[in-house]
Protein backbone atom coordinates (compact mmCIF):
# COMPACT_ATOMS: atom_id res chain seq x y z
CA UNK A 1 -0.81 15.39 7.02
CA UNK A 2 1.01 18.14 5.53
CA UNK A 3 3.68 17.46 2.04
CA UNK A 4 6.57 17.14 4.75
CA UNK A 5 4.65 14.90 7.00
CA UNK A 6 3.44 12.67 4.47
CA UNK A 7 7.32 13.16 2.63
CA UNK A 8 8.38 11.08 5.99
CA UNK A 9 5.66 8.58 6.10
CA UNK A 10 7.10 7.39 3.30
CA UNK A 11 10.16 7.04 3.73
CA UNK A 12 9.62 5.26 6.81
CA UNK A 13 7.80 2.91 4.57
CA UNK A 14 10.66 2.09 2.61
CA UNK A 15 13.66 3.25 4.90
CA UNK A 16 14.90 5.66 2.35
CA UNK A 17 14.95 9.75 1.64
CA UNK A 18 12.76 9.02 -1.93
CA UNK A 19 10.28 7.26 -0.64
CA UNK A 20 7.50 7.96 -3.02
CA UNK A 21 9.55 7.90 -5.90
CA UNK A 22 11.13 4.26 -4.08
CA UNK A 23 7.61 3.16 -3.92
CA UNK A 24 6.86 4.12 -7.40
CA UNK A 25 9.96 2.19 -8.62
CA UNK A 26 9.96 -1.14 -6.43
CA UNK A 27 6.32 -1.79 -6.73
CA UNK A 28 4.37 0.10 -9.32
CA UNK A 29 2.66 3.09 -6.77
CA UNK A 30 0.22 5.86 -8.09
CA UNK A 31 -2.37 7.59 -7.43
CA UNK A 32 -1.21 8.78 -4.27
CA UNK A 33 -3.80 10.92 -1.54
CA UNK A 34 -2.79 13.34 0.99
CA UNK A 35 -5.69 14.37 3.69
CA UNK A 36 -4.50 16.98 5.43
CA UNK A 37 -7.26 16.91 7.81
CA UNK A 38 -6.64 13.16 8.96
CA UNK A 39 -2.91 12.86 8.99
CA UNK A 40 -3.38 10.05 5.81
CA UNK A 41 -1.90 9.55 2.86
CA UNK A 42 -2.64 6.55 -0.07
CA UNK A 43 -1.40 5.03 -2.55
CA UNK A 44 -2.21 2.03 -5.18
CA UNK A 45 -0.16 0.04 -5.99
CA UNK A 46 0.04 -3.81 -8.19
CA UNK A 47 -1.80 -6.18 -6.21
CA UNK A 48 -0.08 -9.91 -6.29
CA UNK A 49 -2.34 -12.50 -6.94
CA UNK A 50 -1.67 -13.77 -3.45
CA UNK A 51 -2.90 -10.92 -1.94
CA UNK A 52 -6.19 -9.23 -2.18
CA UNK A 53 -5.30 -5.55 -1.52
CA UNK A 54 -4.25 -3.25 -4.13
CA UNK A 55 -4.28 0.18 -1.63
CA UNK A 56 -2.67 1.24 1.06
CA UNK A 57 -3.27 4.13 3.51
CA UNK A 58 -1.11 5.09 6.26
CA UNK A 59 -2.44 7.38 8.84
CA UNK A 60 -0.27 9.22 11.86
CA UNK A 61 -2.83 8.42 15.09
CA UNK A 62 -3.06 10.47 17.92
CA UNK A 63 -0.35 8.71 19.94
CA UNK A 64 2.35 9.36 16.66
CA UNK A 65 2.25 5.94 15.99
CA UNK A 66 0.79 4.68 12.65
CA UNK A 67 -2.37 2.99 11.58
CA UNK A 68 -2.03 0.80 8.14
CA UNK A 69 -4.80 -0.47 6.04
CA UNK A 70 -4.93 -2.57 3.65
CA UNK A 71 -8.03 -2.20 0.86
CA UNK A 72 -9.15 -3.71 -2.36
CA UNK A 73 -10.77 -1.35 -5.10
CA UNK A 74 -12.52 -2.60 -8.20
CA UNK A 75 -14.62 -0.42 -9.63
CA UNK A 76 -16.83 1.79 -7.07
CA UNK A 77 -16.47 -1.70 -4.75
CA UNK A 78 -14.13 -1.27 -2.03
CA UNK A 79 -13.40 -3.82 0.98
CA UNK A 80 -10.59 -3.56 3.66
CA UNK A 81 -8.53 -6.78 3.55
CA UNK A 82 -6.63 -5.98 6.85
CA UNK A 83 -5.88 -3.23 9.43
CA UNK A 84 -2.49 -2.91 11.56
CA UNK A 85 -2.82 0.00 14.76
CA UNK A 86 -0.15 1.55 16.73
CA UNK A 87 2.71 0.46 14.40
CA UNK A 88 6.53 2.38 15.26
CA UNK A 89 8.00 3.92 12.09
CA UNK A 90 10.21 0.57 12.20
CA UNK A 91 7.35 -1.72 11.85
CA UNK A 92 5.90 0.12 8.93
CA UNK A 93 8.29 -1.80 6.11
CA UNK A 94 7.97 -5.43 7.42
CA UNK A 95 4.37 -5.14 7.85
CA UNK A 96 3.47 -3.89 4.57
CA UNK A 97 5.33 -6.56 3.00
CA UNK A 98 4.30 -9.60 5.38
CA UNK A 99 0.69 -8.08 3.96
CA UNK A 100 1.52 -8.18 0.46
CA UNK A 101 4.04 -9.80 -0.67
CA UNK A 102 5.97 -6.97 -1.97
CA UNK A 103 9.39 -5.79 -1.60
CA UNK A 104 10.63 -2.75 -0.77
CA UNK A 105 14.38 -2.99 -1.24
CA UNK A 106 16.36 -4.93 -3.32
């Protein structure tokens, strides 16, 4: 996933033209990774205490739809929490926040 690609995956997330810096605003993202190779980017972000994940990683599939996952990372232990396939660039922003709790918009 090249800078533009990823660029777009984000602000599909959050239905905006800033979406990383959205993201960074509304709920506290950082450390974000690009893989060029696999179409994925990832970002942390602050985990509610409702919700076990504190990482997200979108990938564009091979049918241009989007994979989400959901991960916790403590330390060098890291668990998926939940996986989403085959999501449309509209499902991308109510699915992330059914997942966590978090809002992306005001």
């Amino acid at each position: 996933m090249n800078n533009e690609m990823a660029q777009i995956a984000l602000n599909q997330l959050t239905n905006s033209n800033n979406g990383g810096n959205r993201l960074v605003a509304m709920i506290g993202a950082k450390n974000f990774v690009r893989d060029e190779k696999n179409y994925t980017i990832g970002f942390k972000f602050a985990a509610k205490a409702t919700n076990k994940a504190n990482y997200c990683r979108i990938k564009l599939n091979a049918m241009d739809l989007y994979d989400l996952e959901f991960i916790n990372i403590r330390g060098t232990n890291i668990k998926t929490v939940s996986t989403h396939n085959g999501l449309y660039a509209d499902m991308l922003k109510s699915t992330f926040e059914d997942e966590t709790g978090l809002r992306l918009s005001l």
